[in-house]
Every structure is written in C-alpha cells, then in structure tokens.
N, C-alpha and C. Protein backbone atom coordinates (compact mmCIF):
# COMPACT_ATOMS: atom_id res chain seq x y z
N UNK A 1 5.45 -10.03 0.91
CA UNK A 1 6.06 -10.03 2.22
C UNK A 1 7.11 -8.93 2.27
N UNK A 2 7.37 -8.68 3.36
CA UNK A 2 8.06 -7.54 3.46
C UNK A 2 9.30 -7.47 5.40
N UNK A 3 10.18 -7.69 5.50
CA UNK A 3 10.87 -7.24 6.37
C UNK A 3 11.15 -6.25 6.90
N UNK A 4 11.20 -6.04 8.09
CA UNK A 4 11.45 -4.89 9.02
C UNK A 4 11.97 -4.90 10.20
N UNK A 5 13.66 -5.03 9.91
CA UNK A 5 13.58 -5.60 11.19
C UNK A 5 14.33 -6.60 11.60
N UNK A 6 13.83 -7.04 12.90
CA UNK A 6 13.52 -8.79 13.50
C UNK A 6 12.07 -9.11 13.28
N UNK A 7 11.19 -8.13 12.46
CA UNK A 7 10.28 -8.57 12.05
C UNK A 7 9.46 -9.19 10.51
N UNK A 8 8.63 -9.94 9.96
CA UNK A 8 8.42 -10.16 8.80
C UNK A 8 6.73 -9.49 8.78
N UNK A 9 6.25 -8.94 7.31
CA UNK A 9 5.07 -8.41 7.67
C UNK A 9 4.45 -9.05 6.29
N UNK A 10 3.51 -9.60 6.23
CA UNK A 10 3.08 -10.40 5.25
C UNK A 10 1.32 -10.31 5.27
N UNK A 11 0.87 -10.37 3.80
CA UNK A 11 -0.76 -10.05 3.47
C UNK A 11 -1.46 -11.28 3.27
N UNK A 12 -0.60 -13.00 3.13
CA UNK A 12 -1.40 -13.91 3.39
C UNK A 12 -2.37 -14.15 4.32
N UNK A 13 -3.39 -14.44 4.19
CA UNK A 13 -4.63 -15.01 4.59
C UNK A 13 -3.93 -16.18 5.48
N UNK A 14 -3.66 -17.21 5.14
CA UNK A 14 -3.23 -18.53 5.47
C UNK A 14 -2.41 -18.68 6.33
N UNK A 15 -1.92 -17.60 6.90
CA UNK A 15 -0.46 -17.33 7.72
C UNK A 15 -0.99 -17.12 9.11
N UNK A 16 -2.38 -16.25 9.51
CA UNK A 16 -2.20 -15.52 10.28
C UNK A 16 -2.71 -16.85 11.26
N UNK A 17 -2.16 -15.98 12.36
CA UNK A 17 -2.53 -17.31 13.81
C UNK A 17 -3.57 -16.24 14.35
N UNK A 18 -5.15 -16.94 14.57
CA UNK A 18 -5.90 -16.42 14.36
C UNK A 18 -6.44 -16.46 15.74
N UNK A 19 -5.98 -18.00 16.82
CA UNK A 19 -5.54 -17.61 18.13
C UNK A 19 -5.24 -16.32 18.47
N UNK A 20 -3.88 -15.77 18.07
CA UNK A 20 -3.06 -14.77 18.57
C UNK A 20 -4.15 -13.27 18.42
N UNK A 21 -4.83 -13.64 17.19
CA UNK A 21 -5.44 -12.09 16.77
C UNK A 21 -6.62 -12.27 17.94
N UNK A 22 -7.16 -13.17 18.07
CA UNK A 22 -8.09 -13.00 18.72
C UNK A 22 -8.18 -12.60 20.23
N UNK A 23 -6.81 -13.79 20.66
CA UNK A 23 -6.81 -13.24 21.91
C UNK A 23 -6.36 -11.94 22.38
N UNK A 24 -5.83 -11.02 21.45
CA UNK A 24 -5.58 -9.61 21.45
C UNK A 24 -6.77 -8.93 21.39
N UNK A 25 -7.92 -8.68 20.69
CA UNK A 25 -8.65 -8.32 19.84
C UNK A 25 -10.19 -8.46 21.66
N UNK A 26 -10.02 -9.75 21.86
CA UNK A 26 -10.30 -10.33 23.09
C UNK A 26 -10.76 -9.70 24.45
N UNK A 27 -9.28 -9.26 24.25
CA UNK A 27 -9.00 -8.81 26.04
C UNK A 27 -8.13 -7.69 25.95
N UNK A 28 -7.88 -7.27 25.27
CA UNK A 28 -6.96 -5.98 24.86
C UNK A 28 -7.36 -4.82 24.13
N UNK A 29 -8.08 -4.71 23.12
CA UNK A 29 -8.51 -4.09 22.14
C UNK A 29 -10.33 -3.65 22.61
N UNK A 30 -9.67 -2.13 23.55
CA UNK A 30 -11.07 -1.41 23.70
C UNK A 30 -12.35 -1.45 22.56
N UNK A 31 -11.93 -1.36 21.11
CA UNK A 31 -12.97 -1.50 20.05
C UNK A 31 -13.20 -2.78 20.11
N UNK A 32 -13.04 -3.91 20.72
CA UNK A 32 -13.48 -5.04 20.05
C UNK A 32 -13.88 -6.34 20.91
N UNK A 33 -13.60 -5.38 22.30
CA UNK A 33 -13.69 -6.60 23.34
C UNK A 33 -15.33 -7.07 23.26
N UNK A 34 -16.23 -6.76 22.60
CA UNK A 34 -17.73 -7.01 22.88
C UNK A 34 -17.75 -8.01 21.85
N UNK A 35 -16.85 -8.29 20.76
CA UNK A 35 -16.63 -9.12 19.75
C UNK A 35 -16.91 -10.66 20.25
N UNK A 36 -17.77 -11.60 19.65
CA UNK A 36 -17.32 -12.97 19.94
C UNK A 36 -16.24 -13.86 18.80
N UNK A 37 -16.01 -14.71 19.62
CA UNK A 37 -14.96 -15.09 18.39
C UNK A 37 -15.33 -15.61 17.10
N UNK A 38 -17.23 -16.09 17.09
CA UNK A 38 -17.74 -16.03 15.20
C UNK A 38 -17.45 -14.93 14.77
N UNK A 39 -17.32 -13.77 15.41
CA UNK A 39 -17.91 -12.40 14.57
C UNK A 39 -16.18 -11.79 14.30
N UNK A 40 -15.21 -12.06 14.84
CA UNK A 40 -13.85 -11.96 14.23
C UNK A 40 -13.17 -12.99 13.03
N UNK A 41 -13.90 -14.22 13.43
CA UNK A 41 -13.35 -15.15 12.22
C UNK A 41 -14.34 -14.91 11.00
N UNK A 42 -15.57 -14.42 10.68
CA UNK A 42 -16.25 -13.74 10.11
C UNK A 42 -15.64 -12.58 9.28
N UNK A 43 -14.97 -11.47 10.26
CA UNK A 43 -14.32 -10.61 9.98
C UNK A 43 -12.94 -10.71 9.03
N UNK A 44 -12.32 -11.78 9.46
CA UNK A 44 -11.34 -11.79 8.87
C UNK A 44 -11.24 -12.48 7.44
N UNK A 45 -12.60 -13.60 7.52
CA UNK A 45 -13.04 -14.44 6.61
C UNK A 45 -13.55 -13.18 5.14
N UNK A 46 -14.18 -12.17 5.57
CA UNK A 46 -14.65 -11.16 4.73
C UNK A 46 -13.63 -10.07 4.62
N UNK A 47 -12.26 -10.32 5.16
CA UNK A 47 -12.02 -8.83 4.36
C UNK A 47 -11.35 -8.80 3.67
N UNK A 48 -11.41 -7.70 2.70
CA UNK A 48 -10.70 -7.61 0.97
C UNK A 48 -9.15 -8.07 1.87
N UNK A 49 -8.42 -7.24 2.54
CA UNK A 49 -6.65 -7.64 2.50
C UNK A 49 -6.64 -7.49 4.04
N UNK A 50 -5.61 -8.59 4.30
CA UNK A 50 -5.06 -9.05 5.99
C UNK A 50 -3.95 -8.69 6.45
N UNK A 51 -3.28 -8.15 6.64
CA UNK A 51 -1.82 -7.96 6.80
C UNK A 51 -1.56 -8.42 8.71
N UNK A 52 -0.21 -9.09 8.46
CA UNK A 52 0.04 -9.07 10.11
C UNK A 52 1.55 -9.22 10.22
N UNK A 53 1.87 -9.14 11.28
CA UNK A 53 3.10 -8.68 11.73
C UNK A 53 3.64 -10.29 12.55
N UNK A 54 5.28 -10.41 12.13
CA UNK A 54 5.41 -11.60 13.05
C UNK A 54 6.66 -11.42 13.10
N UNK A 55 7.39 -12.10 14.37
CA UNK A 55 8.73 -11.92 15.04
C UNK A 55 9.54 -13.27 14.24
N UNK A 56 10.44 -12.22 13.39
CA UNK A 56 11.25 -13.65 12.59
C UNK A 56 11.31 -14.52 13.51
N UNK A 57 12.25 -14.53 14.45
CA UNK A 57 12.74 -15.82 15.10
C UNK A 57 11.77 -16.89 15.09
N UNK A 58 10.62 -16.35 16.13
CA UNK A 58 9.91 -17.16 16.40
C UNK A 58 8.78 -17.49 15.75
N UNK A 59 8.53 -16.76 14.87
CA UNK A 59 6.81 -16.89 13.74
C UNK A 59 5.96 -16.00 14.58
N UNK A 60 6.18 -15.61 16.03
CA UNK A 60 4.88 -15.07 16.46
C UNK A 60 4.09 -13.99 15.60
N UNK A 61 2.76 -14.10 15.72
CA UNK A 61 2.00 -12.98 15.45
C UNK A 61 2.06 -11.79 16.69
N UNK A 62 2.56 -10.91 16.38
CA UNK A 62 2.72 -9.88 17.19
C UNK A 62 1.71 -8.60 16.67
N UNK A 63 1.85 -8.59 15.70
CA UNK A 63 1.07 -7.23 15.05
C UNK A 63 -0.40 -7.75 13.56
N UNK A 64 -1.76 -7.11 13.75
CA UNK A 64 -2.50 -7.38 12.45
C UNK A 64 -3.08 -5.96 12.26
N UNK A 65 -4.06 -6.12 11.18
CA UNK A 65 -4.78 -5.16 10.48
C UNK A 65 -5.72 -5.55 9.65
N UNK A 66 -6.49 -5.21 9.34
CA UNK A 66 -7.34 -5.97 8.40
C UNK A 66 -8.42 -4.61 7.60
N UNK A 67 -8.36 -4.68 6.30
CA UNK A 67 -9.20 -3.72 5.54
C UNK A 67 -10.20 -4.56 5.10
N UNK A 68 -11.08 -3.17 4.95
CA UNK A 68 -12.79 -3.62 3.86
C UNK A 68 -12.64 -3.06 2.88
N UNK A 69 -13.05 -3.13 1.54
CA UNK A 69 -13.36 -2.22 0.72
C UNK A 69 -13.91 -2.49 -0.23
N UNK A 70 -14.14 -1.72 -1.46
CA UNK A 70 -15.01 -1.92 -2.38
C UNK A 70 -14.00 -2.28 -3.89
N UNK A 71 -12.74 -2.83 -3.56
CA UNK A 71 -12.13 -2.77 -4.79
C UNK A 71 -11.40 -1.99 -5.65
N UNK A 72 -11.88 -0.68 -5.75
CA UNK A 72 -11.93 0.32 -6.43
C UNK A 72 -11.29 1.30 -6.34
N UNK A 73 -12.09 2.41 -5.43
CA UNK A 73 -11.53 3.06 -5.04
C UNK A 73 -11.87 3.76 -3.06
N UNK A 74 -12.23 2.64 -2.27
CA UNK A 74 -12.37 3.29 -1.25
C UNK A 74 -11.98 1.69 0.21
N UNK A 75 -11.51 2.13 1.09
CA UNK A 75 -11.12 1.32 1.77
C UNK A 75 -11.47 1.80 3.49
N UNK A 76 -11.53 0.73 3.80
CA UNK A 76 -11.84 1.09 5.34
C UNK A 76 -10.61 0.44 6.63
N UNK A 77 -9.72 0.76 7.00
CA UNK A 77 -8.90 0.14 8.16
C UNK A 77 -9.11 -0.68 9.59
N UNK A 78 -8.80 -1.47 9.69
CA UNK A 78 -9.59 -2.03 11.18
C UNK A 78 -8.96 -2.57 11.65
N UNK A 79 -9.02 -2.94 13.69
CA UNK A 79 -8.29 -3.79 13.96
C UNK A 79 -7.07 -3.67 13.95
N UNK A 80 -6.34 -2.15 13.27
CA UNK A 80 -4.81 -2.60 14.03
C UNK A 80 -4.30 -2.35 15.04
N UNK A 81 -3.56 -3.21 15.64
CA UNK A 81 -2.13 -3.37 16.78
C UNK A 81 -1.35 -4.28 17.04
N UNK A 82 -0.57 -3.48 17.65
CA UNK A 82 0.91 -4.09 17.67
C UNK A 82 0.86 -4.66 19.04
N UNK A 83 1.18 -5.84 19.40
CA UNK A 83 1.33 -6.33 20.90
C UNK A 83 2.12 -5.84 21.93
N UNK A 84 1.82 -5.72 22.71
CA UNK A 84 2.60 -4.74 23.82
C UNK A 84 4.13 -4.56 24.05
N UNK A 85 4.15 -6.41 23.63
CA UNK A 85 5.61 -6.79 24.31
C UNK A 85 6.76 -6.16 23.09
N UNK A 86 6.29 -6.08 22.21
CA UNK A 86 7.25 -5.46 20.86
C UNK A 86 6.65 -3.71 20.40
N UNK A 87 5.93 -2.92 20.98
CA UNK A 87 5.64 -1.48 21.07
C UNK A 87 6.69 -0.44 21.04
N UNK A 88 7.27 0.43 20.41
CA UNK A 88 7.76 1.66 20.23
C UNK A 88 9.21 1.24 19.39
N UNK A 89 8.83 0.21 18.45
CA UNK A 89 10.25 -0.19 17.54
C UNK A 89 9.49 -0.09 16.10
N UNK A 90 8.83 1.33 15.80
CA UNK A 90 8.37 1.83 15.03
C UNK A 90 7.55 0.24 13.70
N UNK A 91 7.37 -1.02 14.20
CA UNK A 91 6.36 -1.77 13.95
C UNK A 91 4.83 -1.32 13.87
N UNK A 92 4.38 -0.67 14.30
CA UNK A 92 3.12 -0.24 14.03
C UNK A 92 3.08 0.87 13.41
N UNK A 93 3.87 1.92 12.45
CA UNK A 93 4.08 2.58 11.44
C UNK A 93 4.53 1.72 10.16
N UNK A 94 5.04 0.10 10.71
CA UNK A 94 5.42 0.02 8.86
C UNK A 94 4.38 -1.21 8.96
N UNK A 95 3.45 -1.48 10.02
CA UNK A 95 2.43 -2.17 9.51
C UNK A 95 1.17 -1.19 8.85
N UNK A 96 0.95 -0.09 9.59
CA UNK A 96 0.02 0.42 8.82
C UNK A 96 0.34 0.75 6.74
N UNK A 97 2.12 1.33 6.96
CA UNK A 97 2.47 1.77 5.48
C UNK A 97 2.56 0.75 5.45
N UNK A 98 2.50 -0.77 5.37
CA UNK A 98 2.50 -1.43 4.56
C UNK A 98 0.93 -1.78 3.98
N UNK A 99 0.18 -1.65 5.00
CA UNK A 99 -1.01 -2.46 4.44
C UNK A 99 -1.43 -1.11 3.52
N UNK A 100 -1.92 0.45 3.63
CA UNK A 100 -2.32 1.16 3.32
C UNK A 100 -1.39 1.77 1.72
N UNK A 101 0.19 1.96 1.45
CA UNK A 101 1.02 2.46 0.75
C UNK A 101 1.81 1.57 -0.50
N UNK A 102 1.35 0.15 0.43
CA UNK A 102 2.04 -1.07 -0.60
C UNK A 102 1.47 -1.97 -1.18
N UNK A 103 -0.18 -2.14 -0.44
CA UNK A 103 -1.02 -3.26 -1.38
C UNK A 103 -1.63 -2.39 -2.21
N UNK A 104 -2.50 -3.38 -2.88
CA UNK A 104 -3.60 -3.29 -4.02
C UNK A 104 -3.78 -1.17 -3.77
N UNK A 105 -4.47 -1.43 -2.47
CA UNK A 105 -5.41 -0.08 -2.33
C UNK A 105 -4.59 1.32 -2.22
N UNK A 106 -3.37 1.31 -2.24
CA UNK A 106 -2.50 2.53 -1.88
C UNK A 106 -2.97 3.89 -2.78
N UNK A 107 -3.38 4.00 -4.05
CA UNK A 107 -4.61 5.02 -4.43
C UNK A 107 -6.16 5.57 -4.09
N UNK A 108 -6.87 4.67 -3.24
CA UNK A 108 -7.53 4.31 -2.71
C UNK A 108 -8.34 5.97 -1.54
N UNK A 109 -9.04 6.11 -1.07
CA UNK A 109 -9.44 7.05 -0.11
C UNK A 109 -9.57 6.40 0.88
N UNK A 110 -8.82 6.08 2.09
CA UNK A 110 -8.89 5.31 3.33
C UNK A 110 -9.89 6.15 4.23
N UNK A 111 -10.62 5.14 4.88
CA UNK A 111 -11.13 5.88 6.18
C UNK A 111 -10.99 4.64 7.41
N UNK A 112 -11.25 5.37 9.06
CA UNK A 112 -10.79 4.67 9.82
C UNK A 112 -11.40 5.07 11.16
N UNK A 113 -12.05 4.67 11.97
CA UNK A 113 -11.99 5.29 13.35
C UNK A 113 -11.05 4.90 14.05
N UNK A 114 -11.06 5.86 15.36
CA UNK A 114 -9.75 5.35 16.01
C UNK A 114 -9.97 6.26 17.82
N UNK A 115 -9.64 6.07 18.62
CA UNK A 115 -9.66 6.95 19.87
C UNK A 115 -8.23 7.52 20.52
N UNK A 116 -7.23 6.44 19.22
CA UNK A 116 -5.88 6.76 19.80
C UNK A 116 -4.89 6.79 18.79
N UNK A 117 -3.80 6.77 18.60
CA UNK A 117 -2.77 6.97 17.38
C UNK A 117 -2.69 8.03 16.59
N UNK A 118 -3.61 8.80 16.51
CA UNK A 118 -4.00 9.98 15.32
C UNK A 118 -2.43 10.29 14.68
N UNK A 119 -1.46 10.50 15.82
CA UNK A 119 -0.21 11.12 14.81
C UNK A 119 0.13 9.83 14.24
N UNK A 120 0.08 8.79 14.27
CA UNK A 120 0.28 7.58 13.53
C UNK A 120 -0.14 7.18 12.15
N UNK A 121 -1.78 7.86 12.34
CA UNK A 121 -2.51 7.58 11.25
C UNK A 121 -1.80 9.36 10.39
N UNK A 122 -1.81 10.33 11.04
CA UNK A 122 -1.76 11.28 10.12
C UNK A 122 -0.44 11.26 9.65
N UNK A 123 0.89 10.13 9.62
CA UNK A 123 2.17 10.46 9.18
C UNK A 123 1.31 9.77 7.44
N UNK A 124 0.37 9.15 7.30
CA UNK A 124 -0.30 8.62 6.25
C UNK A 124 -1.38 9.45 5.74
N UNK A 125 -1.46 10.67 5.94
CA UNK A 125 -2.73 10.87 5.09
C UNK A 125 -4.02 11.33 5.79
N UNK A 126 -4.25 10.39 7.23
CA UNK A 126 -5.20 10.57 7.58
C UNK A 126 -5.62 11.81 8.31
N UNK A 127 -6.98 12.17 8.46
CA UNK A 127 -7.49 13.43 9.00
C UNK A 127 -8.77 13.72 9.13
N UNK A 128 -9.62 14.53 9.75
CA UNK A 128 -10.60 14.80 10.19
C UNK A 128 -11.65 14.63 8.71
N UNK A 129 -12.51 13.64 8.69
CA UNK A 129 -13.52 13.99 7.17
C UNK A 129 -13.93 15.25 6.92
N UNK A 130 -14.02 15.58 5.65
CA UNK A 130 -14.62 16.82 5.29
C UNK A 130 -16.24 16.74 5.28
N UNK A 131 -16.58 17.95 4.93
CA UNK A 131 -17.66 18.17 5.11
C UNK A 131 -19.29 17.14 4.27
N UNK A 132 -18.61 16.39 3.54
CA UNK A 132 -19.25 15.69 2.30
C UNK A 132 -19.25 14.12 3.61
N UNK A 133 -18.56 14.05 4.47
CA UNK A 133 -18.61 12.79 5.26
C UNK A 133 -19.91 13.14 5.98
N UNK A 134 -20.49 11.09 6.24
CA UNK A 134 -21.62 11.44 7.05
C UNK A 134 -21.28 9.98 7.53
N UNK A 135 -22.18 9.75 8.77
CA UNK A 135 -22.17 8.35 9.31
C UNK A 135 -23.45 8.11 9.85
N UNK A 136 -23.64 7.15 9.97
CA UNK A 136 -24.98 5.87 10.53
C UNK A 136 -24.30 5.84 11.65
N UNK A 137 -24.70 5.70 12.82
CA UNK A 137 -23.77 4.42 13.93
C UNK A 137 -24.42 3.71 13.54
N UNK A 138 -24.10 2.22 13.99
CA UNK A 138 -24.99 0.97 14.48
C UNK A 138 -25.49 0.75 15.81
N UNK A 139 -25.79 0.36 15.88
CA UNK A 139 -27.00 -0.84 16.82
C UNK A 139 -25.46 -0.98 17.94
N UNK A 140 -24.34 -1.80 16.70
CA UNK A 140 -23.93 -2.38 18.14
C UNK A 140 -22.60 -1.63 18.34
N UNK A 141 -21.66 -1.72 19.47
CA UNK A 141 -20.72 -0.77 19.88
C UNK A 141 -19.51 -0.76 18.59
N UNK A 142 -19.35 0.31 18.58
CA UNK A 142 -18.37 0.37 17.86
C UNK A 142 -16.63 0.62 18.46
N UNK A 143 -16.71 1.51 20.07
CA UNK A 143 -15.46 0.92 20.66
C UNK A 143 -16.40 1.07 22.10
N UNK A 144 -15.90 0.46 22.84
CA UNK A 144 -16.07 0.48 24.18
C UNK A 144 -15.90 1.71 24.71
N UNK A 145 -16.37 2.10 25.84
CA UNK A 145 -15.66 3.27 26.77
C UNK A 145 -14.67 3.14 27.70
C-alpha cells in the first residue's frame, strides 16, 4: 500500500469495489463500454496485479488499473482511470508509477494501448513500438469510436 495524498493506493485483490470499477468501466470508459459485466469480473479475476486508488476518508474507489503478463519479463496495462470527480491532483500519475515502477513487474517491457494520456504514459517509459512490434486485432472492439 502506498499513500498519496488524501489518497491510499493499494494492489490487493480483495479490496477493490468491483461495483465502482465497473460502473466506470460501464458508462465511462470509451475502451470498454461494449464490456459485459462477466467479461470484467473475468478480467479482473485473471490478472497477474490490480492496483486501485481510494479516497482515505471515505474508502471510495476512485481510481484502478489492472495488468496481464507473463511473469517474467513482459506486461500489458489496462483499464486505467481516475474518476472524474478527483482528476488533475496528479492521482493518475502515481497510480500508473505505482502499479508499473513499484510492483513485481517494474523491470518488465510494458505495453499498452491508449487514444489518450500519451504524455502520461511517456513520463514512464512509454512510446511508439519499434519496428520488431506486430499485432493481431481481434474479432471484438478493442476501444469504441
């Protein structure tokens, strides 16, 4: 666990209010609104590390994230944001460094899509794949338009 704040940011599984993620994830979250709610509790049920964000006072879940990976050495980012009502109190820079700089995977080669944040993701590392990157899409959406 980790403080920031009026906020607490913690990688338990058991913590997160899964209400809160969802109904973000729901109705808010261009990548994910096509999501049903098996295929997020699924999601969260499968991934290597959880991190989320919550307002001391009150416990709320305000902020999550959730990685895939292989253990080792490669990791995938998903799913983060910060809730509207708590936005630009630099919370969604120490949720990403926390999940990406402080768990298990911080050696790790992250990858991530994204349509928005880029200077967020690049104060970490992130950047355009090189030439050795390739991708599949899938079948099903990966963000909305």
């Amino acid at each position: 666990m980790s403080v920031f704040g009026a906020f607490e940011l913690d990688d338990d599984p058991r913590r997160i209010d899964r209400d809160a993620v969802w109904r973000f994830l729901s109705t808010e979250a261009y990548w994910a609104r096509w999501r049903e709610r098996e295929d997020v509790e699924k999601q969260i049920d499968g991934a290597w590390r959880v991190v989320a964000a919550y307002e001391t006072a009150s416990g709320a879940t305000v902020g999550f994230a959730r990685a895939l990976s292989d253990g080792v050495s490669l990791a995938y980012l998903a799913d983060v944001y910060i809730h509207p009502s708590v936005r630009g109190k630099g919370l969604g820079v120490e949720l990403v460094r926390f999940m990406v700089d402080e768990g298990p995977g911080h050696i790790f080669r992250w990858a991530l899509h994204t349509r928005d944040a880029h200077s967020l993701y690049k104060r970490f590392g992130f950047a355009p794949p090189d030439s050795g990157y390739m991708e599949r899409p899938g079948a099903r959406p990966a963000m909305e338009p």
